[in-house]
N, C-alpha and C. Protein backbone atom coordinates (compact mmCIF):
# COMPACT_ATOMS: atom_id res chain seq x y z
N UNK A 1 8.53 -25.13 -0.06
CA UNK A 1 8.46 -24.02 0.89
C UNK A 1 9.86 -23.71 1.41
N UNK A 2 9.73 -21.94 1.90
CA UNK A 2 11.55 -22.19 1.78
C UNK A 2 11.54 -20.53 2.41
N UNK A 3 12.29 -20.54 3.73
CA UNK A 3 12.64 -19.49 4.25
C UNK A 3 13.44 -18.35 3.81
N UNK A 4 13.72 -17.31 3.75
CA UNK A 4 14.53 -16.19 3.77
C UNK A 4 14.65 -15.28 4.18
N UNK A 5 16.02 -14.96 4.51
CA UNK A 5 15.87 -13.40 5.13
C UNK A 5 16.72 -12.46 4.55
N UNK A 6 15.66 -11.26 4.09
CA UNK A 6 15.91 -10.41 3.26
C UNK A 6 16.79 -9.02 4.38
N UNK A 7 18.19 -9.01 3.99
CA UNK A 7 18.30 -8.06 4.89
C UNK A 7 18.97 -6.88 3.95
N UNK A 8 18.43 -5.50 3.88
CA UNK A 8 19.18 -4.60 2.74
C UNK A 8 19.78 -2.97 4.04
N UNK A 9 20.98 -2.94 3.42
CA UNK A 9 22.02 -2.15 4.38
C UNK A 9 22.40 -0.77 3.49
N UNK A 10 21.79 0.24 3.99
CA UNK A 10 21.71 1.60 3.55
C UNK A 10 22.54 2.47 4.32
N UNK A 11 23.93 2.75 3.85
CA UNK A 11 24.64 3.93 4.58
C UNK A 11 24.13 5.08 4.79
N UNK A 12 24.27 5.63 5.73
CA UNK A 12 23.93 7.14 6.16
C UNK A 12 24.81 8.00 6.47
N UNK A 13 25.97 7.67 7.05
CA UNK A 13 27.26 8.46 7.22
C UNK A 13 28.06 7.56 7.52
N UNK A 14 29.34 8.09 7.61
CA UNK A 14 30.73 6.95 7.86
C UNK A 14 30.50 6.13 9.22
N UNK A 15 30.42 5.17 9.14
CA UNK A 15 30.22 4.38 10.57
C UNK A 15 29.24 3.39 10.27
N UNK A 16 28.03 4.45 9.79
CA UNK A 16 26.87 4.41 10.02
C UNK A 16 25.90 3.62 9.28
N UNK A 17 25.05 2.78 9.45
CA UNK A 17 23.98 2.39 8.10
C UNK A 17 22.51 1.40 8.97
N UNK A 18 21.23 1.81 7.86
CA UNK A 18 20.29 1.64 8.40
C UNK A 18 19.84 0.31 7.63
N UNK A 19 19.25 -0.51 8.75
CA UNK A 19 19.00 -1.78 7.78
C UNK A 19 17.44 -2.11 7.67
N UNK A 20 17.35 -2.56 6.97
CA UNK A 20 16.31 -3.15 6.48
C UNK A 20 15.97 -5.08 6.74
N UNK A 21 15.01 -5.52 7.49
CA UNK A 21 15.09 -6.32 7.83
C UNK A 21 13.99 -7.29 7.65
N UNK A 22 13.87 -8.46 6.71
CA UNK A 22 12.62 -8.88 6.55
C UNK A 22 13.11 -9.97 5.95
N UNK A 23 11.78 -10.75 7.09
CA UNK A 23 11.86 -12.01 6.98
C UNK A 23 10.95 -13.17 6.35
N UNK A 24 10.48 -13.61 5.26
CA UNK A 24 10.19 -14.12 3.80
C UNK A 24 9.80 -15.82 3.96
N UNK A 25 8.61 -16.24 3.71
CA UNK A 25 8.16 -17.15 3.72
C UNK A 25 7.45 -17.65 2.29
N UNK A 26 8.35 -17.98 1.58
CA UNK A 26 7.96 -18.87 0.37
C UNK A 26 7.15 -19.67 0.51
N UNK A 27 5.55 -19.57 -0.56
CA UNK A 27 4.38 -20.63 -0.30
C UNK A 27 3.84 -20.68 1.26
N UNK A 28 3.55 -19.62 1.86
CA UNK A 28 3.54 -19.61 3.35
C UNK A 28 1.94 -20.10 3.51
N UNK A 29 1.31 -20.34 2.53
CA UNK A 29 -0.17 -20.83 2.64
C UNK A 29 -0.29 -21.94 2.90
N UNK A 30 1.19 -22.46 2.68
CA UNK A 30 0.63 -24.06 2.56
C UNK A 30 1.06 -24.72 4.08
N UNK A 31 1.28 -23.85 4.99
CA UNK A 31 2.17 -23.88 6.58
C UNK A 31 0.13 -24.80 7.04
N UNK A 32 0.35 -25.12 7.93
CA UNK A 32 -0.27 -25.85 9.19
C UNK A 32 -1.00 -24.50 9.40
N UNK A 33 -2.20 -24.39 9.33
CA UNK A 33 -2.66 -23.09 10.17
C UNK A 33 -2.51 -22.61 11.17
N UNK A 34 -2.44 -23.78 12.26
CA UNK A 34 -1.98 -23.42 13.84
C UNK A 34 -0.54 -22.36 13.54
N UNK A 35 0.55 -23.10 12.50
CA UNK A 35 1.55 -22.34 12.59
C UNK A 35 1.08 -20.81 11.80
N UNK A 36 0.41 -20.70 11.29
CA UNK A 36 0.39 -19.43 10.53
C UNK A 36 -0.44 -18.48 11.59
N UNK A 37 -0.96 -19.28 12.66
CA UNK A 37 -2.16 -18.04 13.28
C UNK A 37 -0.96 -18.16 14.69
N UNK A 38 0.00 -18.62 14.60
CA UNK A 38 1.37 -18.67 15.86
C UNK A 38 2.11 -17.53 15.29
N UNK A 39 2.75 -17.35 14.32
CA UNK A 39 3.30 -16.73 13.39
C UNK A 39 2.13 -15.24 13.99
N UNK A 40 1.40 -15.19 13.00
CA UNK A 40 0.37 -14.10 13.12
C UNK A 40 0.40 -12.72 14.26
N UNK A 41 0.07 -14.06 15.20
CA UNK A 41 0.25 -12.94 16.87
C UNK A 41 1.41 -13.10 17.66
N UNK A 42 2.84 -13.39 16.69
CA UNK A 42 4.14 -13.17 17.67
C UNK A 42 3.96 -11.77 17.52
N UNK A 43 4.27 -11.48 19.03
CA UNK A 43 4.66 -9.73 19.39
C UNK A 43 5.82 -9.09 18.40
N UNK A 44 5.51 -8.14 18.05
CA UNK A 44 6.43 -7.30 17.13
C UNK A 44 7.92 -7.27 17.49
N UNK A 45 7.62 -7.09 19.30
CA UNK A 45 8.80 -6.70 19.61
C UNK A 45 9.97 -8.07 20.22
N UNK A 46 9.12 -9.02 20.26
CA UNK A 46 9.86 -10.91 20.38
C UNK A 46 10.26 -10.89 18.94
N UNK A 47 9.30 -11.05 17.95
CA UNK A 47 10.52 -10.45 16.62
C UNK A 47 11.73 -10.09 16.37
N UNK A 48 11.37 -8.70 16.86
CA UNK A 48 12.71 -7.79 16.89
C UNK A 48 13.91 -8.05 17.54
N UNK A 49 13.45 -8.96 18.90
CA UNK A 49 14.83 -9.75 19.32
C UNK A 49 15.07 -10.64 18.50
N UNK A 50 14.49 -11.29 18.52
CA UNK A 50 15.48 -12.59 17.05
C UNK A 50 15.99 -11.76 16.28
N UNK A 51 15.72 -10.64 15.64
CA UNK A 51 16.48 -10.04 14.32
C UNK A 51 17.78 -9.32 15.46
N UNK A 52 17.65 -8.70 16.72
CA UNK A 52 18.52 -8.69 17.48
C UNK A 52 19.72 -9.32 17.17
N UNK A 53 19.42 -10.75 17.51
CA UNK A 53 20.28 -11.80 17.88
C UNK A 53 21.45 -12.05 16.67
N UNK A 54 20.96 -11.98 15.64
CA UNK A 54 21.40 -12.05 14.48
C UNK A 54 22.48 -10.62 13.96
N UNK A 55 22.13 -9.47 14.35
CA UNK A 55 23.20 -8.50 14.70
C UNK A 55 24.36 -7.96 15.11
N UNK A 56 23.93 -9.24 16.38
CA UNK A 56 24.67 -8.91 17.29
C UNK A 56 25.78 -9.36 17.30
N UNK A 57 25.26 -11.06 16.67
CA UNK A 57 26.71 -12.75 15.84
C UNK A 57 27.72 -11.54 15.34
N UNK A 58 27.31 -10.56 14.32
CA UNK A 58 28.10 -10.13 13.16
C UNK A 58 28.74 -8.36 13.63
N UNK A 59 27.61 -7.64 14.15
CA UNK A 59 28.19 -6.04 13.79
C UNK A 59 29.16 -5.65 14.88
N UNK A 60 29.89 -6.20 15.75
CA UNK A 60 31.40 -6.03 15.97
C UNK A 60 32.08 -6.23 15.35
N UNK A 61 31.98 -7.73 14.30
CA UNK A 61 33.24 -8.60 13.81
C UNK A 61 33.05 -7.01 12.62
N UNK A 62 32.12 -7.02 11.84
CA UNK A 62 32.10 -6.00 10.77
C UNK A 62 32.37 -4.57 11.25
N UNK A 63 32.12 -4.05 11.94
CA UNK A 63 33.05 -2.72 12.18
C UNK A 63 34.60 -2.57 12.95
N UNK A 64 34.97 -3.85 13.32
CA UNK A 64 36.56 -3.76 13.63
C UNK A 64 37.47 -4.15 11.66
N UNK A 65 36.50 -4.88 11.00
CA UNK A 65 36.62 -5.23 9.00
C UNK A 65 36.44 -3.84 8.65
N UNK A 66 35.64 -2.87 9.59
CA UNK A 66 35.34 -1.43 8.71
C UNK A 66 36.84 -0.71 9.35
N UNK A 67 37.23 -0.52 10.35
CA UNK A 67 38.42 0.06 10.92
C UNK A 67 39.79 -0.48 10.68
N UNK A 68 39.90 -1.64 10.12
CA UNK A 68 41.08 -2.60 9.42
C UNK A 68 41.31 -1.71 8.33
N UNK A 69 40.03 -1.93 7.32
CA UNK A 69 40.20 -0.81 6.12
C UNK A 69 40.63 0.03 6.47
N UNK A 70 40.01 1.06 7.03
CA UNK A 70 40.11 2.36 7.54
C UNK A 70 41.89 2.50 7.52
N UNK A 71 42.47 1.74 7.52
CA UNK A 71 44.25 2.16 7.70
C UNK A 71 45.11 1.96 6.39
N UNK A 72 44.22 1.22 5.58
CA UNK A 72 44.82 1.32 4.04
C UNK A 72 44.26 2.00 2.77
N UNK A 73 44.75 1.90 1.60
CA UNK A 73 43.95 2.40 0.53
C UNK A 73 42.65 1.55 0.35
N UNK A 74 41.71 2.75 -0.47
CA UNK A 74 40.64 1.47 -0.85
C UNK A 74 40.86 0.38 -1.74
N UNK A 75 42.05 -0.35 -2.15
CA UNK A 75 42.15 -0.82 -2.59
C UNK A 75 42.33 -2.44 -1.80
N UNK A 76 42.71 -2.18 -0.54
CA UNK A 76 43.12 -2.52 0.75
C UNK A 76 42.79 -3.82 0.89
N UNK A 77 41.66 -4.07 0.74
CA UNK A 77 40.68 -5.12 0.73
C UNK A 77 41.15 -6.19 0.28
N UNK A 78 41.46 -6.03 -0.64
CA UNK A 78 42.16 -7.38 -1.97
C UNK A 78 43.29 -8.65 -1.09
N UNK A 79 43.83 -7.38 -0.06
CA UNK A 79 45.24 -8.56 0.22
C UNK A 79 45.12 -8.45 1.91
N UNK A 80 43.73 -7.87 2.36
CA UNK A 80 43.35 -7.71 3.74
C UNK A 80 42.46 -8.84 4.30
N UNK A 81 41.64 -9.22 3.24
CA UNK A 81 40.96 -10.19 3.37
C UNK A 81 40.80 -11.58 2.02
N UNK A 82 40.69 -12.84 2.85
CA UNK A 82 40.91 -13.70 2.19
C UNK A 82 39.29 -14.57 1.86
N UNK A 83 38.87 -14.43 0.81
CA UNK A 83 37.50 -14.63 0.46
C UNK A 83 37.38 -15.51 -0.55
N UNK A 84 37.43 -17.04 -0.39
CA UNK A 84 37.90 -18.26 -0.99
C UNK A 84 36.73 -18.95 -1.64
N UNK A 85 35.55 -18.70 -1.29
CA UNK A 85 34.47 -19.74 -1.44
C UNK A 85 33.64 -18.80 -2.48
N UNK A 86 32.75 -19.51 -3.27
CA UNK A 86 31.71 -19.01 -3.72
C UNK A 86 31.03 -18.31 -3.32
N UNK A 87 30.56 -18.39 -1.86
CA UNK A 87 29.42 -17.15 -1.21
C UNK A 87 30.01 -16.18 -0.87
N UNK A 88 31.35 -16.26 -1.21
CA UNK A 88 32.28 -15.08 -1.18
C UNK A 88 32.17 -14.07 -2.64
N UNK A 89 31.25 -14.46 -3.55
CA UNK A 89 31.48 -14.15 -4.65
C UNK A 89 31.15 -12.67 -4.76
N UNK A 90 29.96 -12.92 -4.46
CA UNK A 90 29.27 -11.64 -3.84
C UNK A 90 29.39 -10.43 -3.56
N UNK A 91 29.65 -10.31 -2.64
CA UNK A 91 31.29 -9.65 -2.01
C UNK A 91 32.22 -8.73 -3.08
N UNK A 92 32.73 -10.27 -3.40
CA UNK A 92 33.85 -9.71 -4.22
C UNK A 92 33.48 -8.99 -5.22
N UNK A 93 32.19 -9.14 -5.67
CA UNK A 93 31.76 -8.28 -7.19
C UNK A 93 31.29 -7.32 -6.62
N UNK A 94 30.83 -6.98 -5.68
CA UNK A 94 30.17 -5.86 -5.06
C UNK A 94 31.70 -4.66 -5.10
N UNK A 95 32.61 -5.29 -4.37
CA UNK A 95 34.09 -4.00 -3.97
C UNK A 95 34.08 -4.44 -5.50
N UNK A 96 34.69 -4.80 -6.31
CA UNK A 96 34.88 -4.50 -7.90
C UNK A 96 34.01 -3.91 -8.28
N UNK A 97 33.14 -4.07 -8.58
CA UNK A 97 32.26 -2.46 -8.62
C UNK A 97 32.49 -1.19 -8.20
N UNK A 98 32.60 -1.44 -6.75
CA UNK A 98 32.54 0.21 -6.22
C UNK A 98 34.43 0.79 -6.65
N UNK A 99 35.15 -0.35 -6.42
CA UNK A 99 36.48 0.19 -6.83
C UNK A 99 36.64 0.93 -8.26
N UNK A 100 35.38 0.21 -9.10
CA UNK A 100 35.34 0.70 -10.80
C UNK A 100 34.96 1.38 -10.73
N UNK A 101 33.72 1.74 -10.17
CA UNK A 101 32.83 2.95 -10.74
C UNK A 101 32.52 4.46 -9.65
N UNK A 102 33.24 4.06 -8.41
CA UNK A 102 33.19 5.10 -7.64
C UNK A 102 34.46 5.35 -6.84
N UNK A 103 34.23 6.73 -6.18
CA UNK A 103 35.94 6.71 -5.67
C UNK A 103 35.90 6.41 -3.90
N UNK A 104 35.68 5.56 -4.03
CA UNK A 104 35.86 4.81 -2.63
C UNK A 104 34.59 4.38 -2.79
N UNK A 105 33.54 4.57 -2.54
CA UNK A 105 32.16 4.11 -1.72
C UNK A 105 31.24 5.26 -1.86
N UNK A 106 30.34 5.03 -1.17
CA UNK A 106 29.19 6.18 -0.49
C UNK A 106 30.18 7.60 0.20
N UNK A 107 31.26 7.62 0.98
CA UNK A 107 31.61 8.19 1.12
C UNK A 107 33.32 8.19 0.99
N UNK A 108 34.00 8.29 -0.23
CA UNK A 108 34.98 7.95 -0.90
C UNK A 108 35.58 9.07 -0.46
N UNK A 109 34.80 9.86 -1.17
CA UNK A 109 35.39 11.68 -0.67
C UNK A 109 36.13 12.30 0.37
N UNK A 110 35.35 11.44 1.54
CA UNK A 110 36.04 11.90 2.49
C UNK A 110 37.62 11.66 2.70
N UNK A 111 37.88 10.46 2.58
CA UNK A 111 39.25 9.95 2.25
C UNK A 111 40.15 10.14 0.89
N UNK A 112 39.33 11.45 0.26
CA UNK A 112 40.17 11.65 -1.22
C UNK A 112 41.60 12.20 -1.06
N UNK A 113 41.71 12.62 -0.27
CA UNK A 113 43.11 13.53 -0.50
C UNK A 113 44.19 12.80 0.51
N UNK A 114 43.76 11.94 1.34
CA UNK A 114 45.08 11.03 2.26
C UNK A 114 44.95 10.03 1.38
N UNK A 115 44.00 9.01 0.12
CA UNK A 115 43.89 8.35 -0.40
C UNK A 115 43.74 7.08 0.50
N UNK A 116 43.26 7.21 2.17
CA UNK A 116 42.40 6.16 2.41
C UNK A 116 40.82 5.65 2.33
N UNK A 117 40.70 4.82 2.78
CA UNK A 117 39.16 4.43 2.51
C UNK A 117 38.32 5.40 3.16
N UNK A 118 37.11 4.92 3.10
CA UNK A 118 35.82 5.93 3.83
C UNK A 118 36.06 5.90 4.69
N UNK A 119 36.40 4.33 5.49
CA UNK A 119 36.08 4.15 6.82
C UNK A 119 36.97 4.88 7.50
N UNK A 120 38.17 5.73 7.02
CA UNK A 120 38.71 6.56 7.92
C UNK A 120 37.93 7.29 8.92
N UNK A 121 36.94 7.70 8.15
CA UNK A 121 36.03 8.91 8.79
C UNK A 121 35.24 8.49 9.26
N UNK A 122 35.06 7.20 9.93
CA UNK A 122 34.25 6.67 10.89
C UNK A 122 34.99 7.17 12.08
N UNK A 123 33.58 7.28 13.40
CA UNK A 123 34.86 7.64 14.43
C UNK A 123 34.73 6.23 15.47
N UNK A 124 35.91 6.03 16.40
CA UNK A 124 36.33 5.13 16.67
C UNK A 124 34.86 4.35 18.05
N UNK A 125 34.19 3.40 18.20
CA UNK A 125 33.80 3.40 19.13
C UNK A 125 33.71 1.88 20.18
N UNK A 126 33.71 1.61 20.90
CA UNK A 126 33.96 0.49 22.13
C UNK A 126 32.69 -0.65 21.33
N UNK A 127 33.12 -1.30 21.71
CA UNK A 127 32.20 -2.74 21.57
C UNK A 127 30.83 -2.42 22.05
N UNK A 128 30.39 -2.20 23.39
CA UNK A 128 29.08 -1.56 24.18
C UNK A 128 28.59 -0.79 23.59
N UNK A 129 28.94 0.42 23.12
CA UNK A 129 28.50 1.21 21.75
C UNK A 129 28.30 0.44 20.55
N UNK A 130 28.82 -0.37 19.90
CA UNK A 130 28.61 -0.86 18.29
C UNK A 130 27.57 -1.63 18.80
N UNK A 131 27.48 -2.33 19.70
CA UNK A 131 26.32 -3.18 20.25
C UNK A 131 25.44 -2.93 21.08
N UNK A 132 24.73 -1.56 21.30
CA UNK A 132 23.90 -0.78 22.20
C UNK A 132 22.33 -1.08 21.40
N UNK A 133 21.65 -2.13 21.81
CA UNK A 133 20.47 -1.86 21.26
C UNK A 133 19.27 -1.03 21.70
N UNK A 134 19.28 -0.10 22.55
CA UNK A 134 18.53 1.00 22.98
C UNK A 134 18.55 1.81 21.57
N UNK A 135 20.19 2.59 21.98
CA UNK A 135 20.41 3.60 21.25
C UNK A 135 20.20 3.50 19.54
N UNK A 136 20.36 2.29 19.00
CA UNK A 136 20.19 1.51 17.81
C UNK A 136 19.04 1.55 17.39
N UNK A 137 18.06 0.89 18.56
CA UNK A 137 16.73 0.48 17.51
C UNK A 137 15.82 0.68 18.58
N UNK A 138 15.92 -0.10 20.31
CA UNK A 138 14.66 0.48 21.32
C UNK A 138 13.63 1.70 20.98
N UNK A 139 14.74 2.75 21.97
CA UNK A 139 14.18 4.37 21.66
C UNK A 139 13.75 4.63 20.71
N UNK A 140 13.76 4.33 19.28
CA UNK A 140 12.96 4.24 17.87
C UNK A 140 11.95 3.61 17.30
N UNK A 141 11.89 2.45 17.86
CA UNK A 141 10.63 1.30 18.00
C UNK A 141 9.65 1.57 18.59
N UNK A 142 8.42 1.83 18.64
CA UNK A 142 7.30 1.86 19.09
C UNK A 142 6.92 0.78 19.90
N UNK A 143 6.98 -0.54 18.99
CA UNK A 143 6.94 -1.44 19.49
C UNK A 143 7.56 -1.99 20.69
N UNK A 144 9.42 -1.95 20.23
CA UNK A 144 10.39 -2.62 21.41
C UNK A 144 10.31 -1.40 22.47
N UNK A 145 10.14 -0.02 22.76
CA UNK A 145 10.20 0.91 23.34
C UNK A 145 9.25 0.63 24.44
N UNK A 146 7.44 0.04 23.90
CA UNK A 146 6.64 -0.05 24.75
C UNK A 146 6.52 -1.16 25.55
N UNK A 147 7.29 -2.36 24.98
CA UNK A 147 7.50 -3.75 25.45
C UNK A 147 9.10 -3.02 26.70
N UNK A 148 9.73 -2.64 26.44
CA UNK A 148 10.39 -1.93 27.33
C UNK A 148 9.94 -0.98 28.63
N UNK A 149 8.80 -0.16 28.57
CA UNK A 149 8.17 0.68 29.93
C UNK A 149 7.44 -0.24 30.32
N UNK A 150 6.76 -1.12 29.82
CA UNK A 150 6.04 -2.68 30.52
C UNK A 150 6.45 -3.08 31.03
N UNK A 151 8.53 -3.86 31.04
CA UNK A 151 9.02 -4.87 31.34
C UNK A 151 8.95 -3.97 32.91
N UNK A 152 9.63 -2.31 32.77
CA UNK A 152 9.61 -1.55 34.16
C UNK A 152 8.92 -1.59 35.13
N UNK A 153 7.66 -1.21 34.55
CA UNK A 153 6.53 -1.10 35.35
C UNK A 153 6.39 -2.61 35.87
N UNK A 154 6.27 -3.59 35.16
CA UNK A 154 6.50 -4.76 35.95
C UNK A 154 7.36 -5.19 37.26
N UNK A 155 8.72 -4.59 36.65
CA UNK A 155 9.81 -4.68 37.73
C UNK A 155 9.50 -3.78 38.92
N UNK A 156 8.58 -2.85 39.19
CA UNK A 156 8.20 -1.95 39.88
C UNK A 156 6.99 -3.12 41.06
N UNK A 157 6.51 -2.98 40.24
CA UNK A 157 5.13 -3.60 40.83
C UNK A 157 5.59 -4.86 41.52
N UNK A 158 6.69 -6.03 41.24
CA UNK A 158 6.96 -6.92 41.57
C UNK A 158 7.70 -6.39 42.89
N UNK A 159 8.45 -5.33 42.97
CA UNK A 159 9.29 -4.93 43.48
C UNK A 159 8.65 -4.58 45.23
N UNK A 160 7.64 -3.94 44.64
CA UNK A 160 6.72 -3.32 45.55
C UNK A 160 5.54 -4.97 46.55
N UNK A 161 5.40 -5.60 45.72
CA UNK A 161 5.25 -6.85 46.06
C UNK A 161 5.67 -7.60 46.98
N UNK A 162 7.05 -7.45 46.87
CA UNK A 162 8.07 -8.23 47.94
C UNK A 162 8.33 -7.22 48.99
N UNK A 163 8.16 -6.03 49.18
CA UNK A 163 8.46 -5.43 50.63
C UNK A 163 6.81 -5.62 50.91
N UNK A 164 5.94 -5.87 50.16
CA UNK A 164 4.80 -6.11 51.55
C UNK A 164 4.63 -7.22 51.77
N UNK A 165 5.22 -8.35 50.69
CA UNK A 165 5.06 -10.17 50.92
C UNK A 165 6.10 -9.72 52.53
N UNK A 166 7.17 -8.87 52.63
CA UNK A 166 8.23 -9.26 53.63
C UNK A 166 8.02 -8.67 55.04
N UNK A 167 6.81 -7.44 54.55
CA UNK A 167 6.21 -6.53 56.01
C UNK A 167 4.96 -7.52 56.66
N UNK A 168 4.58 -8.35 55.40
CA UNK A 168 3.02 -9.66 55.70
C UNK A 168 4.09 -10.50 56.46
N UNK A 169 5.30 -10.82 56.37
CA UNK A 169 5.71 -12.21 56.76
C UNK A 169 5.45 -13.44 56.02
N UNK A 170 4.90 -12.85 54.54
CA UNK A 170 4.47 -13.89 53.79
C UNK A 170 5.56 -14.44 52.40
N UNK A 171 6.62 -15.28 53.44
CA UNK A 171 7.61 -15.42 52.57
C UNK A 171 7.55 -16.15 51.09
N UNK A 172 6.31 -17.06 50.87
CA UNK A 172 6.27 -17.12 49.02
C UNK A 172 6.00 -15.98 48.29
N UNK A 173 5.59 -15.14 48.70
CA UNK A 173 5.00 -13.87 47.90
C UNK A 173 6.43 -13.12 48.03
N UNK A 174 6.59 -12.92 48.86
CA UNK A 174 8.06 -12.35 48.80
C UNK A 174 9.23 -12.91 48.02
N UNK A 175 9.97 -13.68 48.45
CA UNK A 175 10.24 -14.88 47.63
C UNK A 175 10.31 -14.77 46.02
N UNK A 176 8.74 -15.39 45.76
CA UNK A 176 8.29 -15.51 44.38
C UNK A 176 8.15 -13.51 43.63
N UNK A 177 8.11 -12.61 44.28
CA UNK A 177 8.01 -11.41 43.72
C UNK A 177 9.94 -10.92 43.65
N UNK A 178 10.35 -11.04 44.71
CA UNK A 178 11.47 -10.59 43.74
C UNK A 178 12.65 -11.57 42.60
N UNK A 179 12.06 -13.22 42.54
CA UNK A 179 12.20 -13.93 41.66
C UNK A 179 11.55 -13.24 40.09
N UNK A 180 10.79 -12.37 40.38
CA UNK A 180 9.95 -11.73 39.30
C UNK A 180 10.45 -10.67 38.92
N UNK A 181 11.21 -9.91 39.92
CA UNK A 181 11.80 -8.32 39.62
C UNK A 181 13.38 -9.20 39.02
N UNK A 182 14.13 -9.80 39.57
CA UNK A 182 15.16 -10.05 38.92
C UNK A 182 15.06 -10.74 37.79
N UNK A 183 14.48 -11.36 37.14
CA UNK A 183 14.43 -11.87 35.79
C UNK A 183 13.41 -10.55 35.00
N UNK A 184 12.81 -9.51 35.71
CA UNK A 184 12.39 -8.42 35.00
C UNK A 184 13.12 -7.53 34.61
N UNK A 185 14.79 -7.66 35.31
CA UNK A 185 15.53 -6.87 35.41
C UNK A 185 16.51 -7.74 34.16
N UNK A 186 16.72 -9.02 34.19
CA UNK A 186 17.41 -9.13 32.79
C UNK A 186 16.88 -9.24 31.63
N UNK A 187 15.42 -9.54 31.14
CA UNK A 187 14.71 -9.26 30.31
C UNK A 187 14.77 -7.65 29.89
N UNK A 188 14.66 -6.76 30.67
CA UNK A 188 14.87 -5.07 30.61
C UNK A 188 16.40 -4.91 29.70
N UNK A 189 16.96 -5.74 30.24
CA UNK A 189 18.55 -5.94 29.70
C UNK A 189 18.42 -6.31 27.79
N UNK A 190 17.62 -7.31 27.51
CA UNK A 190 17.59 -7.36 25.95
C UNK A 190 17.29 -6.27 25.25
N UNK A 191 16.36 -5.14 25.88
CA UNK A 191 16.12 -4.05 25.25
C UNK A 191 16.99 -2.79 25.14
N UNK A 192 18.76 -2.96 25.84
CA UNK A 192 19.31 -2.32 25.98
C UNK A 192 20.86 -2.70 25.51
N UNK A 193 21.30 -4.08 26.48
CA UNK A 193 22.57 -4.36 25.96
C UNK A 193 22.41 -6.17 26.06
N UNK A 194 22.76 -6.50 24.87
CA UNK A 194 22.79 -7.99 25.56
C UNK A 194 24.70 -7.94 24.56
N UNK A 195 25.95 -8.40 25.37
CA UNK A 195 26.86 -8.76 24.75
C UNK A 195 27.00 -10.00 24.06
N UNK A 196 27.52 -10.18 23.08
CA UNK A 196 27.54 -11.45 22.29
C UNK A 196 29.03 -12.27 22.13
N UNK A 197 29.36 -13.03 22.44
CA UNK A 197 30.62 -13.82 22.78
C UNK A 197 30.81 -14.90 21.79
N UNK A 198 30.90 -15.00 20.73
CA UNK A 198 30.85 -16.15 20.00
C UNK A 198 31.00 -17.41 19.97
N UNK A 199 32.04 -17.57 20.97
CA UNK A 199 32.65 -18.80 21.82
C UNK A 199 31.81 -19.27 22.83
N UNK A 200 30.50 -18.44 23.55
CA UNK A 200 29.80 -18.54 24.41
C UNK A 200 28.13 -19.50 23.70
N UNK A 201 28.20 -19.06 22.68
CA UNK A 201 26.98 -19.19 21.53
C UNK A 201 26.66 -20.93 21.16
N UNK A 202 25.80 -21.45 21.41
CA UNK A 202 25.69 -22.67 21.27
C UNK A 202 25.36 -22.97 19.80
């Protein structure tokens, strides 16, 4: 038995690309049932944070690698980056390819006549932007979108909780309700921005 995660990365414009994300359980019949009926009814959108999390490790480091390019030829790559190991192989046959058989990439063209890479024609954007998961994937999700007006309405209701636990004089309810709105309020936060620090990352 043997995990994987299938992840496939489809450009759409310079900057830009839509991924594909799926996660692969070899012989998954032969799991503990408890684990397969655990598995079963994880929420779509607790999912979607783990695949989050995993985004988040990498798509800064890879779009400041897309804007590095962006200042040389497409050829750039070769003496820009140092790719030593076998799982580097990959990689490397992938740009030998596109260097052979196309003129730059998906969008080569754009950079035909200054003779830099695509990524020229990416436009430049802040860390908070490359890592905005609202604008990314929330607002598009059905799922993470509705697990998002829940977390609100929660934070509302809790909210509303503690000014009458505090008009009752009934300081656990008070207390314990806006203990409920502030952790409703950083949970609200995964569905929008969580920053990722690598050095911070256990």
């Amino acid at each position: 038995r043997a995990a994987n995660l299938c992840i496939f990365g489809i450009p759409t414009k310079p900057g830009h690309c839509r991924v594909l994300f799926k996660f692969v359980i070899v012989n998954a019949g032969s799991l503990p049932k408890f684990a397969r009926w655990l598995i079963a009814r994880t929420p779509t959108w607790k999912d979607h944070q783990t695949r989050n999390k995993v985004f988040d490790s990498d798509a800064f480091l890879l779009y400041l690698q897309e804007m590095e390019l962006a200042q040389g030829t497409k050829d750039g790559w070769k003496e820009k980056f140092f790719m030593p190991t076998s799982l580097d192989a990959l990689v490397t046959g992938f740009r030998t390819w596109v260097d052979k058989f196309t003129n730059g990439g998906p969008y080569g063209l754009a950079g035909a006549d200054t003779g830099k890479s695509a990524g020229a024609a990416a436009a430049a954007y802040t860390k908070r932007e490359v890592m905005d998961r609202y604008e990314q994937h929330t607002k598009h999700c059905k799922a993470c979108s509705g697990a998002l007006r829940n977390t609100k309405i929660l934070q509302v209701a809790a909210l509303v909780a503690c000014v009458v636990g505090a008009c009752l004089r009934n300081l656990p309810l008070a207390l314990t309700s806006l203990a409920a709105a502030f952790y409703a309020e950083k949970w609200k936060q995964r569905f929008i921005f969580v920053d990722h620090i690598h050095a911070h990352q256990d």
